[in-house]
N, C-alpha and C. Protein backbone atom coordinates (compact mmCIF):
# COMPACT_ATOMS: atom_id res chain seq x y z
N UNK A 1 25.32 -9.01 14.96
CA UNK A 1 25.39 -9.72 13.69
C UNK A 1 25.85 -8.72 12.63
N UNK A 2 27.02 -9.22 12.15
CA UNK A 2 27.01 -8.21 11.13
C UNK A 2 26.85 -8.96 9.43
N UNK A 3 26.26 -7.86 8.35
CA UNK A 3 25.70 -8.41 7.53
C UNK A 3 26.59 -7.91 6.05
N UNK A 4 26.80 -8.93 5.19
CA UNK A 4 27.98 -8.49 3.87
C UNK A 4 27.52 -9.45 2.79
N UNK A 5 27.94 -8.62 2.13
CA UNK A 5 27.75 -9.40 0.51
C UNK A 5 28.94 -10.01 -0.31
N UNK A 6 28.66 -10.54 -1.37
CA UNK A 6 29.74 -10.98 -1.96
C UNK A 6 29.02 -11.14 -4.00
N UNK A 7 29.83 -10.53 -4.16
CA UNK A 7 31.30 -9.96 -4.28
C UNK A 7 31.02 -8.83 -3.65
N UNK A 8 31.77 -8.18 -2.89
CA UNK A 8 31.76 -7.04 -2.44
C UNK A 8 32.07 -6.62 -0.84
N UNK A 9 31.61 -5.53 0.00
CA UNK A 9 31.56 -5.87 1.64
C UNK A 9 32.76 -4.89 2.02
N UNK A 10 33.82 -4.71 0.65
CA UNK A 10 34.92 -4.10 1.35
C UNK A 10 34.91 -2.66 -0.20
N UNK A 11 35.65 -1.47 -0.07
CA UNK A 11 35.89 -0.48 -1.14
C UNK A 11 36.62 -1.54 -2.13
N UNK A 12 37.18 -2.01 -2.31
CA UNK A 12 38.26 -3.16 -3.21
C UNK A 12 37.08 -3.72 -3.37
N UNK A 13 36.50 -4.29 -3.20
CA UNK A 13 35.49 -6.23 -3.44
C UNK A 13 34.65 -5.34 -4.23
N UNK A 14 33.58 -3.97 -3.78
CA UNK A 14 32.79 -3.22 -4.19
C UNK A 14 33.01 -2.84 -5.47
N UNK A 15 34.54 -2.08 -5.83
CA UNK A 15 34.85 -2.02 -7.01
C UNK A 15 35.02 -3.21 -8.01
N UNK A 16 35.65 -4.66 -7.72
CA UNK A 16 35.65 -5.91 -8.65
C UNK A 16 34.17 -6.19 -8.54
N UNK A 17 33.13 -5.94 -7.68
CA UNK A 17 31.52 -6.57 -7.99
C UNK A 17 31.58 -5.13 -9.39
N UNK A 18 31.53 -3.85 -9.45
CA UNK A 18 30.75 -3.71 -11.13
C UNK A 18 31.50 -3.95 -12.21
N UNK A 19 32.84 -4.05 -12.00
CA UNK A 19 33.37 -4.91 -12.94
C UNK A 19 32.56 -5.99 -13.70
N UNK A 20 32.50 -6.97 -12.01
CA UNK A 20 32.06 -8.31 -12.42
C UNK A 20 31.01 -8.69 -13.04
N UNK A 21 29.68 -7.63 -12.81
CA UNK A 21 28.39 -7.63 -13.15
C UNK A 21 28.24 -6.81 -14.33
N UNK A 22 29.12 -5.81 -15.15
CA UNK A 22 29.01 -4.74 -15.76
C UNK A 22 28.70 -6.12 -17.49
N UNK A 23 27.55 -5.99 -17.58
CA UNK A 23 26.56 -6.49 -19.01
C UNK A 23 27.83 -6.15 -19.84
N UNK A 24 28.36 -5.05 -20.07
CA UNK A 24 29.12 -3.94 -21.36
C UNK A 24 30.56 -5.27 -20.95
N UNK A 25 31.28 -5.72 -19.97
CA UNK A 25 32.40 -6.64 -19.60
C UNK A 25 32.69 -7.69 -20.45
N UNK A 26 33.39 -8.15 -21.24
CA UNK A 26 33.74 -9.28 -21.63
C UNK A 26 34.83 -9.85 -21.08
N UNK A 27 35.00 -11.16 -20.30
CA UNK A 27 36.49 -11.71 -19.73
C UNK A 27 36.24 -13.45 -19.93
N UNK A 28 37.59 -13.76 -19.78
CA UNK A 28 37.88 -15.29 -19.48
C UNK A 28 37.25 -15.99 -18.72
N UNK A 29 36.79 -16.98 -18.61
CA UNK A 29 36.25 -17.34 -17.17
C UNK A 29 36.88 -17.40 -16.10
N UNK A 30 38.22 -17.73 -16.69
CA UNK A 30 39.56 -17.52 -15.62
C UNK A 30 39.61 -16.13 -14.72
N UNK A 31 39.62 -15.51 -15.73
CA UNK A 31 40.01 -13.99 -15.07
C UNK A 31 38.71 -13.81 -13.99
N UNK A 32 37.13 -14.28 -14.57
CA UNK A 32 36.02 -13.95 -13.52
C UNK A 32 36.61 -14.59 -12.47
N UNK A 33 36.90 -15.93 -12.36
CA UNK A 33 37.26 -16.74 -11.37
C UNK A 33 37.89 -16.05 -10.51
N UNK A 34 39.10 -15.54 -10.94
CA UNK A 34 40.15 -14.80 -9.73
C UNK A 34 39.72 -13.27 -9.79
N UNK A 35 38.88 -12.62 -10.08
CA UNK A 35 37.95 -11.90 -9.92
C UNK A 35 37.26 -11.99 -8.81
N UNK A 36 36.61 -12.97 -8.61
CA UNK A 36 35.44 -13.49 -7.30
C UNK A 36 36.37 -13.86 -6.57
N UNK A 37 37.57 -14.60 -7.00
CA UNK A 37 38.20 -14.98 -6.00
C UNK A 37 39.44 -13.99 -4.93
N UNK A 38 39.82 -12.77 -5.65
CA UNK A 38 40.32 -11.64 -5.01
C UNK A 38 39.38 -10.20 -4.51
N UNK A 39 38.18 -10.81 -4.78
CA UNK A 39 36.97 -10.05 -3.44
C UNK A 39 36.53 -10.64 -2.19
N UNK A 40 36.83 -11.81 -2.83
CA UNK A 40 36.42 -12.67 -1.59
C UNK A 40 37.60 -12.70 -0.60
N UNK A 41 38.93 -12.34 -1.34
CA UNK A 41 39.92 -12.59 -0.55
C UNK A 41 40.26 -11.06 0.51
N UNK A 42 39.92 -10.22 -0.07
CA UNK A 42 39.63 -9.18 0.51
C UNK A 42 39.05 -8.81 1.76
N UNK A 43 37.25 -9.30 1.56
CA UNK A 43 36.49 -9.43 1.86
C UNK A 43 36.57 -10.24 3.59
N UNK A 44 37.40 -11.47 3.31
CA UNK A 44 37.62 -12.17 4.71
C UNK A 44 38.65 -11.65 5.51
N UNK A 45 40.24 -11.39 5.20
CA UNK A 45 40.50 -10.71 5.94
C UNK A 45 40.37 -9.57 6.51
N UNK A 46 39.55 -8.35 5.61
CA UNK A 46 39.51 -7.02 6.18
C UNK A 46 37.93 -7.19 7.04
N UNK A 47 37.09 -7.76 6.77
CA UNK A 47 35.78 -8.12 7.49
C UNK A 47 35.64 -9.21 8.01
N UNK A 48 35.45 -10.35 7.50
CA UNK A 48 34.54 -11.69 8.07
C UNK A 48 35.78 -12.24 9.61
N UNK A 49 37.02 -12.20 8.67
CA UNK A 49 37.84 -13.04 9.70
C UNK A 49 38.04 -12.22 11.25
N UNK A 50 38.56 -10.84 10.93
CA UNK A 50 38.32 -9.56 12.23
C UNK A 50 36.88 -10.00 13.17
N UNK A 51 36.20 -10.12 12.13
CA UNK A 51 34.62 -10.35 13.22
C UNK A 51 34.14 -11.67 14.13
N UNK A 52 34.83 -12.62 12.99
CA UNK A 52 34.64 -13.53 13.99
C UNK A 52 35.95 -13.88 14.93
N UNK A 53 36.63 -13.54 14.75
CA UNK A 53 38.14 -13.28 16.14
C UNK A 53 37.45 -13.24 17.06
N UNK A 54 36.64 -11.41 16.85
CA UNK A 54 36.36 -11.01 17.96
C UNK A 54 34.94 -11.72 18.60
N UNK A 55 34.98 -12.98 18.18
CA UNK A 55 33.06 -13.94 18.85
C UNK A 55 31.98 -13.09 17.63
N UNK A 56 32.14 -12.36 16.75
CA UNK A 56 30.71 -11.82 16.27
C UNK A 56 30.38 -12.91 15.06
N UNK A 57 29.37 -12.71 14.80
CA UNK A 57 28.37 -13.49 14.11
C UNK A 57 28.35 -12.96 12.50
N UNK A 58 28.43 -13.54 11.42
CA UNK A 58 28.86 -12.65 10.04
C UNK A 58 27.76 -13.37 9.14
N UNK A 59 26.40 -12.76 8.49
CA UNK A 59 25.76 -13.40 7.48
C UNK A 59 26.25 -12.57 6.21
N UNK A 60 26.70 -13.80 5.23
CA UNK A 60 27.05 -13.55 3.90
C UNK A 60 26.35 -13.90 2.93
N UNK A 61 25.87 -12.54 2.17
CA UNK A 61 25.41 -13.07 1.06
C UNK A 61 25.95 -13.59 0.10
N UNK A 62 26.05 -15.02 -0.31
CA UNK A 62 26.96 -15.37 -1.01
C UNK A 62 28.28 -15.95 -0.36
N UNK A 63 29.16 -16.99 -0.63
CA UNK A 63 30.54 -17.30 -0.59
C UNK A 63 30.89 -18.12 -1.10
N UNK A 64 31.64 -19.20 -1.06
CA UNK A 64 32.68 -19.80 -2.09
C UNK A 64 31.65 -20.60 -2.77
N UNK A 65 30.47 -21.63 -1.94
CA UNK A 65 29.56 -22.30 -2.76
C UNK A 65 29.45 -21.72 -3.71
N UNK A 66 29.11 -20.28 -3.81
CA UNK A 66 28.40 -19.58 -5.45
C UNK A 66 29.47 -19.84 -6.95
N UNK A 67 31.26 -19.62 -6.04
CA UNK A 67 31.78 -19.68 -7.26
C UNK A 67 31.94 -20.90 -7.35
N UNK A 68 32.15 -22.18 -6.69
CA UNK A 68 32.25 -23.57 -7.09
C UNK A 68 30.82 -23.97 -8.04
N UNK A 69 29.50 -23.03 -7.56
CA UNK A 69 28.42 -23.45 -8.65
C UNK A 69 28.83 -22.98 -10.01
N UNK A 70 28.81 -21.68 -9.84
CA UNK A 70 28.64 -20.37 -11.14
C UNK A 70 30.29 -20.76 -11.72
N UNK A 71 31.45 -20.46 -11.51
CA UNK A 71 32.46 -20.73 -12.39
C UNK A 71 33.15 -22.21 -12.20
N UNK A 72 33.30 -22.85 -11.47
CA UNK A 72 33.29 -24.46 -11.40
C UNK A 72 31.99 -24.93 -12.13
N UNK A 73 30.79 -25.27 -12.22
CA UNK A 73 30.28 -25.72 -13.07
C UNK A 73 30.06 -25.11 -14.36
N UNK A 74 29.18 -23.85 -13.49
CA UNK A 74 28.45 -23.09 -15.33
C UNK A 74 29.59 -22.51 -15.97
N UNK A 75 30.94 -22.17 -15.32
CA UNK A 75 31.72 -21.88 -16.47
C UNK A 75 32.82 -23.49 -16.95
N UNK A 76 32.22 -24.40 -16.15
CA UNK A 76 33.26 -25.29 -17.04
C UNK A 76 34.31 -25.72 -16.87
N UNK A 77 34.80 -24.86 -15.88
CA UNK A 77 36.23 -24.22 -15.10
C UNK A 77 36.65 -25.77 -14.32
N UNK A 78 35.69 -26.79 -13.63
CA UNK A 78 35.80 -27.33 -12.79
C UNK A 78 36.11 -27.36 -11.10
N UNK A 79 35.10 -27.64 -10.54
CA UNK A 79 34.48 -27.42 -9.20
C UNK A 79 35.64 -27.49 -8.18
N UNK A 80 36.60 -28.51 -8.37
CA UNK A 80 38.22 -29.08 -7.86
C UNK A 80 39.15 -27.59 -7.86
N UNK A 81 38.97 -27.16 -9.25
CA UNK A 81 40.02 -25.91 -9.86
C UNK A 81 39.75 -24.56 -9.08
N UNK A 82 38.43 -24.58 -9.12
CA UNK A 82 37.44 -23.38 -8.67
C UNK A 82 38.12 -23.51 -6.85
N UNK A 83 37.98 -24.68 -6.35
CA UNK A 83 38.09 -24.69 -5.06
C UNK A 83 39.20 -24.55 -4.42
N UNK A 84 40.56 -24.63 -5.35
CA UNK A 84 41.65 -24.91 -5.36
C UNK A 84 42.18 -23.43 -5.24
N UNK A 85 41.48 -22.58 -6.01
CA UNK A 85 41.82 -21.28 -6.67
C UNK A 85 42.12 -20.48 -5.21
N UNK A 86 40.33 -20.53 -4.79
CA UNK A 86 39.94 -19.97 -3.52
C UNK A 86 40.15 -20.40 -2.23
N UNK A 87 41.12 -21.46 -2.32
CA UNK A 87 41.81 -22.06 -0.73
C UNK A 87 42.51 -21.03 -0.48
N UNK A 88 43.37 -20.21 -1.09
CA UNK A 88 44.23 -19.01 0.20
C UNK A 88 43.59 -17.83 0.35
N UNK A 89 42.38 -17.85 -0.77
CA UNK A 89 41.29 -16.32 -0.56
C UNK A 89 40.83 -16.31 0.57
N UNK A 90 40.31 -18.09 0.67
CA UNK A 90 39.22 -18.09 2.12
C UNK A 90 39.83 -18.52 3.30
N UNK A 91 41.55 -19.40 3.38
CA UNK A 91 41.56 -19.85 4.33
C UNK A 91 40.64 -21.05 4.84
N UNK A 92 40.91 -20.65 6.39
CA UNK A 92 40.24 -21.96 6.92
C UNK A 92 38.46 -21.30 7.21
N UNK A 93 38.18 -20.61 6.29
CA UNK A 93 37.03 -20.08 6.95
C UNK A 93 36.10 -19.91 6.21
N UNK A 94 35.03 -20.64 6.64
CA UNK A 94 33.78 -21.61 5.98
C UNK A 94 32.83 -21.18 7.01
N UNK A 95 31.44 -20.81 5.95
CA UNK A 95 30.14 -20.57 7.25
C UNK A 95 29.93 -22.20 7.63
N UNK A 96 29.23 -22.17 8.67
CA UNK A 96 28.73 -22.77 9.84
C UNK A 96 27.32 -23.22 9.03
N UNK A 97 26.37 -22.45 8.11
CA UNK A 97 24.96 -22.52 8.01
C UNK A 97 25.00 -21.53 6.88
N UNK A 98 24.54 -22.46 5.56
CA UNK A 98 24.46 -21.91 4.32
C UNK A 98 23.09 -22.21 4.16
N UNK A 99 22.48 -20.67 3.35
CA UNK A 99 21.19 -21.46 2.70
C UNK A 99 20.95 -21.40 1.06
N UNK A 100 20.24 -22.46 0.72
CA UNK A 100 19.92 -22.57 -0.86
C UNK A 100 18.63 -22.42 -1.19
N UNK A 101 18.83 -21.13 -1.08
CA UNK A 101 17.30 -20.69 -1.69
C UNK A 101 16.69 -21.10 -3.22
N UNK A 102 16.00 -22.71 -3.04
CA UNK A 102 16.07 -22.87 -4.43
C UNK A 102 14.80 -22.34 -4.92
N UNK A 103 14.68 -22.07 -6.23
CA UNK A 103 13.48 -21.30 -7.44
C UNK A 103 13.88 -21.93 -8.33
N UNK A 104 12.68 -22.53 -9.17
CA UNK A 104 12.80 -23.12 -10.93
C UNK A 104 13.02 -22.31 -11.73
N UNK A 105 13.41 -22.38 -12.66
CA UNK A 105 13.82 -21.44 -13.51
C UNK A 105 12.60 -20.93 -14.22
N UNK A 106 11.38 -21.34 -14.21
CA UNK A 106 10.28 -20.38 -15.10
C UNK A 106 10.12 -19.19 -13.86
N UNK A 107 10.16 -19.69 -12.19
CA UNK A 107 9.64 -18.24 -11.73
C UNK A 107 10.30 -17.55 -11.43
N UNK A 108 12.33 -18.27 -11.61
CA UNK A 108 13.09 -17.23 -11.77
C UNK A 108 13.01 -16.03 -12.71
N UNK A 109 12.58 -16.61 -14.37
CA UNK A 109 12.63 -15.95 -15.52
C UNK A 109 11.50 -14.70 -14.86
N UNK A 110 10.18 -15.24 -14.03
CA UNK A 110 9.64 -14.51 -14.33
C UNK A 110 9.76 -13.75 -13.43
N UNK A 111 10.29 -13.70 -12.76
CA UNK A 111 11.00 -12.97 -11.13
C UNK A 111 12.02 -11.86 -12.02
N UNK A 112 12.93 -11.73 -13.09
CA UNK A 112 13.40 -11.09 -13.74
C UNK A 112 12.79 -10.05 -14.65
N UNK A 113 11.71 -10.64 -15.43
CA UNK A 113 11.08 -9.94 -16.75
C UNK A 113 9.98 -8.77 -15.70
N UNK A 114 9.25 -9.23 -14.33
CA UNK A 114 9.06 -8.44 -13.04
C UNK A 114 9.57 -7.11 -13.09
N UNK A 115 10.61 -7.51 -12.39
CA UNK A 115 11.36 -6.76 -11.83
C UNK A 115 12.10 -5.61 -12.90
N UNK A 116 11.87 -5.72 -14.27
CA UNK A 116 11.89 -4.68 -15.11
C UNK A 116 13.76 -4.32 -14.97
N UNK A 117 14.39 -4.76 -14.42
CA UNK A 117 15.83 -4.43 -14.58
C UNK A 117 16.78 -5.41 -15.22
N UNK A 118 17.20 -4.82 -16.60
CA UNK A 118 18.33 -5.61 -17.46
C UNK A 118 19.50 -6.67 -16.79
N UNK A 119 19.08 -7.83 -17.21
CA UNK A 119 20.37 -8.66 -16.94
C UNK A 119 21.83 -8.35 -16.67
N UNK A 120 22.59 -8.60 -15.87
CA UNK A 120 23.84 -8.87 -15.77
C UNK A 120 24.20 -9.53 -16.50
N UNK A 121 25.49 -9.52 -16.38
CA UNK A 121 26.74 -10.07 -17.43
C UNK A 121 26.53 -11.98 -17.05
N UNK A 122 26.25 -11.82 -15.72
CA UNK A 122 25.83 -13.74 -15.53
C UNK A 122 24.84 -13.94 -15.60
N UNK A 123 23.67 -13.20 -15.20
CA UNK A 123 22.19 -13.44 -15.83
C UNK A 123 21.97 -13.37 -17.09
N UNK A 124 22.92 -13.36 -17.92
CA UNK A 124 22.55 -13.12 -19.23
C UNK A 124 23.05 -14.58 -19.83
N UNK A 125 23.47 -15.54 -19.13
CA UNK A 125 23.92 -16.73 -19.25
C UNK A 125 23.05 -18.07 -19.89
N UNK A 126 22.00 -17.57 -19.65
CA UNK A 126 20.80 -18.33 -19.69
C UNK A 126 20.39 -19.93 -19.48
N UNK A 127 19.91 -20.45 -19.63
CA UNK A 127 19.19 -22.05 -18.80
C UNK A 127 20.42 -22.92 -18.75
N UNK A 128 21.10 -23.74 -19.77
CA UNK A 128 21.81 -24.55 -19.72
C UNK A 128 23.09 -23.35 -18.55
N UNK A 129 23.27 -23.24 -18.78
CA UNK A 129 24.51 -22.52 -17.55
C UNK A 129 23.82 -22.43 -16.39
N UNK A 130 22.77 -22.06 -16.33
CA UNK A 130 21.87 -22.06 -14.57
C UNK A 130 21.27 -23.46 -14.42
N UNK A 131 21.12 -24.00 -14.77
CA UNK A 131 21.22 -25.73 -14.88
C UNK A 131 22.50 -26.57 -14.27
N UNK A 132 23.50 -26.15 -14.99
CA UNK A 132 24.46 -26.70 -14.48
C UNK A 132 25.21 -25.85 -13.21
N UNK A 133 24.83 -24.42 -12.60
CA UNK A 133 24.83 -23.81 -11.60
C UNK A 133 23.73 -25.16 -10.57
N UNK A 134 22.55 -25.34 -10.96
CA UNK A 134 22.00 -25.83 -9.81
C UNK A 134 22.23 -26.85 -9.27
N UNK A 135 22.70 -27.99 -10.39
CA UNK A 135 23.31 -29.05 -9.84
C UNK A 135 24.26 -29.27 -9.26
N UNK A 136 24.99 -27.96 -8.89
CA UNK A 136 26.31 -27.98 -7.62
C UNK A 136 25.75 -27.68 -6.69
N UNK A 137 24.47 -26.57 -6.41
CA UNK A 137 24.13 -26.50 -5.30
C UNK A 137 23.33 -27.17 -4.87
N UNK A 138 22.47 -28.36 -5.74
CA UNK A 138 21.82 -29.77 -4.91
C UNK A 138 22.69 -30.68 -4.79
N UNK A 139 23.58 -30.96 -5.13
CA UNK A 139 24.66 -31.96 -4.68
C UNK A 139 25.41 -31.58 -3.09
N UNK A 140 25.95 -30.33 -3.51
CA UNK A 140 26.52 -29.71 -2.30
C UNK A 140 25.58 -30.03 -0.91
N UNK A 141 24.02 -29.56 -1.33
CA UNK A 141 23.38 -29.67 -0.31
C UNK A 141 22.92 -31.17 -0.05
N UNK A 142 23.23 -31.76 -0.50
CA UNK A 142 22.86 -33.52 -0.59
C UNK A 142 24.38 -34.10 0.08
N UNK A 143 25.24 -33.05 -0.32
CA UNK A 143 26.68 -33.64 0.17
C UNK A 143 26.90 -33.06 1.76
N UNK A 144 25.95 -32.21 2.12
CA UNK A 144 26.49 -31.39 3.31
C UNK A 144 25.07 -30.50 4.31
N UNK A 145 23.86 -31.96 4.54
CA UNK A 145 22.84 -31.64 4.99
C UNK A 145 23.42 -30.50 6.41
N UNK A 146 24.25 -30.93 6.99
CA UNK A 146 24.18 -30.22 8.44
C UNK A 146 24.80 -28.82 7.80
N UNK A 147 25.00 -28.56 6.70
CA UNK A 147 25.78 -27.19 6.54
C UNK A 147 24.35 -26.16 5.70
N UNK A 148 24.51 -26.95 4.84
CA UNK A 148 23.52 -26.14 3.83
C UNK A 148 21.69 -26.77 4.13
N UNK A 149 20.87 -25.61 4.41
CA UNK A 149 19.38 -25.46 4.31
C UNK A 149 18.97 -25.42 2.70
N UNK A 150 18.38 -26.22 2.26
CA UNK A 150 17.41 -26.01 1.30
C UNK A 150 16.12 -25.29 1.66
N UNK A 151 15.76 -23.89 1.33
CA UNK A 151 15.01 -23.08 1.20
C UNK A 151 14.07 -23.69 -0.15
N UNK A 152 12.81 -23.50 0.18
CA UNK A 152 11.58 -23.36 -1.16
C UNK A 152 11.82 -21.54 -1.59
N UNK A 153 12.33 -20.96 -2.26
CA UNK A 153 12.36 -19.44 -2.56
C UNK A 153 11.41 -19.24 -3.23
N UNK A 154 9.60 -20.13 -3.52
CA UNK A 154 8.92 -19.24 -4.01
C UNK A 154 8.01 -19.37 -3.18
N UNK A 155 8.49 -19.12 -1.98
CA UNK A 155 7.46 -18.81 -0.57
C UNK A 155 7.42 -17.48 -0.90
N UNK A 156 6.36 -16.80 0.05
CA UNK A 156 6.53 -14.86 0.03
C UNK A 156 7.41 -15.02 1.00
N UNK A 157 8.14 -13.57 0.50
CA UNK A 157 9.35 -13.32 1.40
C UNK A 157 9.17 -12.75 3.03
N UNK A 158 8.22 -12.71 3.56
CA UNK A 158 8.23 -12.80 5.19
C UNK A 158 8.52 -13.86 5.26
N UNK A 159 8.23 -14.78 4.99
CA UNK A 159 7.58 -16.60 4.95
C UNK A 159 9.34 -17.09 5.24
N UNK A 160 9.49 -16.91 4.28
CA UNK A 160 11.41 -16.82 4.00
C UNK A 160 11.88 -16.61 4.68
N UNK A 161 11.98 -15.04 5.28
CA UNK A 161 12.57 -14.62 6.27
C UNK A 161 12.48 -15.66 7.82
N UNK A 162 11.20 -15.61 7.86
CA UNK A 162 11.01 -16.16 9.25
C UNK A 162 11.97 -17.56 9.48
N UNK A 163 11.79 -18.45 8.09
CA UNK A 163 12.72 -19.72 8.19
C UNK A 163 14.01 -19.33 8.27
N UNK A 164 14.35 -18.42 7.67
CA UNK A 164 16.23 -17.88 7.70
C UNK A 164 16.69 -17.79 9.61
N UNK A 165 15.40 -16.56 9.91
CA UNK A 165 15.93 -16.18 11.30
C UNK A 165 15.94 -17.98 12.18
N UNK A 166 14.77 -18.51 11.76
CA UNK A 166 14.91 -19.58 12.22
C UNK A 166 15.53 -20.76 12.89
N UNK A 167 16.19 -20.74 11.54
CA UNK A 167 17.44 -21.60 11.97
C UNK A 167 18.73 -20.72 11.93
N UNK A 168 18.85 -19.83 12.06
CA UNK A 168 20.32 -18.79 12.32
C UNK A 168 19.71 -19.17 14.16
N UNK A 169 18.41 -18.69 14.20
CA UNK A 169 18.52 -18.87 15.98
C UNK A 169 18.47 -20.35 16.61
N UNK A 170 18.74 -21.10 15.94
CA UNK A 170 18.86 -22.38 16.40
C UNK A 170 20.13 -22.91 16.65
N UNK A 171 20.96 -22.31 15.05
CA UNK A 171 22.11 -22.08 15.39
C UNK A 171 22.99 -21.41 16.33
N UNK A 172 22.42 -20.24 16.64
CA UNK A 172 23.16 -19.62 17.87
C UNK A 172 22.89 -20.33 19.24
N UNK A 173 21.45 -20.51 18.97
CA UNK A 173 21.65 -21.14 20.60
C UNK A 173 21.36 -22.68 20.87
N UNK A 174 21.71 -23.28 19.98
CA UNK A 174 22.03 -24.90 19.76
C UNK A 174 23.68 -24.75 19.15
N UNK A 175 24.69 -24.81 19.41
CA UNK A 175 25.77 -24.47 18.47
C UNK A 175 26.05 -26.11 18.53
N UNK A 176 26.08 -27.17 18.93
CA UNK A 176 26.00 -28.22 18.53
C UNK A 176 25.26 -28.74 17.61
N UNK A 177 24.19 -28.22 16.96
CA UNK A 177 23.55 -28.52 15.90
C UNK A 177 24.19 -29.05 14.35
């Protein structure tokens, strides 16, 4: 199994993620858009697509769902445009088993003020923009039960984990699922 993030995963994607996250950044939403969308494009051919050629197994943190939520909705951009953008980034290549780790936004807030480390440039977005982030990813997951898991994310995180490996191993060895 190999394991990658997004934005990021490749030296190129790595460098557009502190761009992308850098608080001090001001850009278009456009420009974020093809931002996320030329890491990601990166990202699949030099990693995800090589791996699964060769039969391997690829968990991503993150992929196109995030920018159809985050710049198709919360920026406004539209979910169609957003998806449109990232058809030759991603190709024909879509996970198998997404999860939506959902959290309300009070134990997000307080999952942040926690954790004692300053907002990002999109965490600094605040409710109405993560609002309209969530309602792409309950639709999505209302639009696409066999793809996307709805996670409870204010389980403790063994708890979490165990459901992730869960159904990743159900998936591997049910692949008709």
């Amino acid at each position: 199994m190999y394991f990658t993030r997004e934005p990021g995963g490749t030296p190129a994607a790595e460098r557009i993620r502190d761009v992308l996250l850098d608080p001090d950044v001001d850009m278009d939403p456009w420009t974020e858009a093809y931002l996320y969308a030329s890491a990601r494009a990166d990202l699949v051919r030099r990693e995800i697509l090589p791996r699964l050629l060769r039969g391997e197994n690829v968990l991503c943190e993150r992929f196109l769902d995030s920018s159809l939520a985050y710049q198709g909705a919360g920026r406004r951009l539209g979910v169609a445009a957003v998806r449109e953008l990232n058809a030759r980034a991603v190709g024909n290549v879509m996970p198998d088993l997404t999860f939506y780790l959902r959290l309300g936004a009070e134990e997000r807030e307080r999952r942040a003020r926690t954790a004692g480390v300053p907002p990002d440039r999109i965490e600094r977005l605040g409710g109405k923009f993560m609002r309209r982030v969530e309602e792409v990813f309950e639709e999505t997951s209302r639009a696409e039960p066999d793809r996307v898991r709805v996670l409870d994310a204010s389980r403790p995180p063994g708890e979490l984990s165990e459901l992730v490996l869960r159904e990743i191993r159900s998936r591997l060895y049910n692949p008709r699922h």
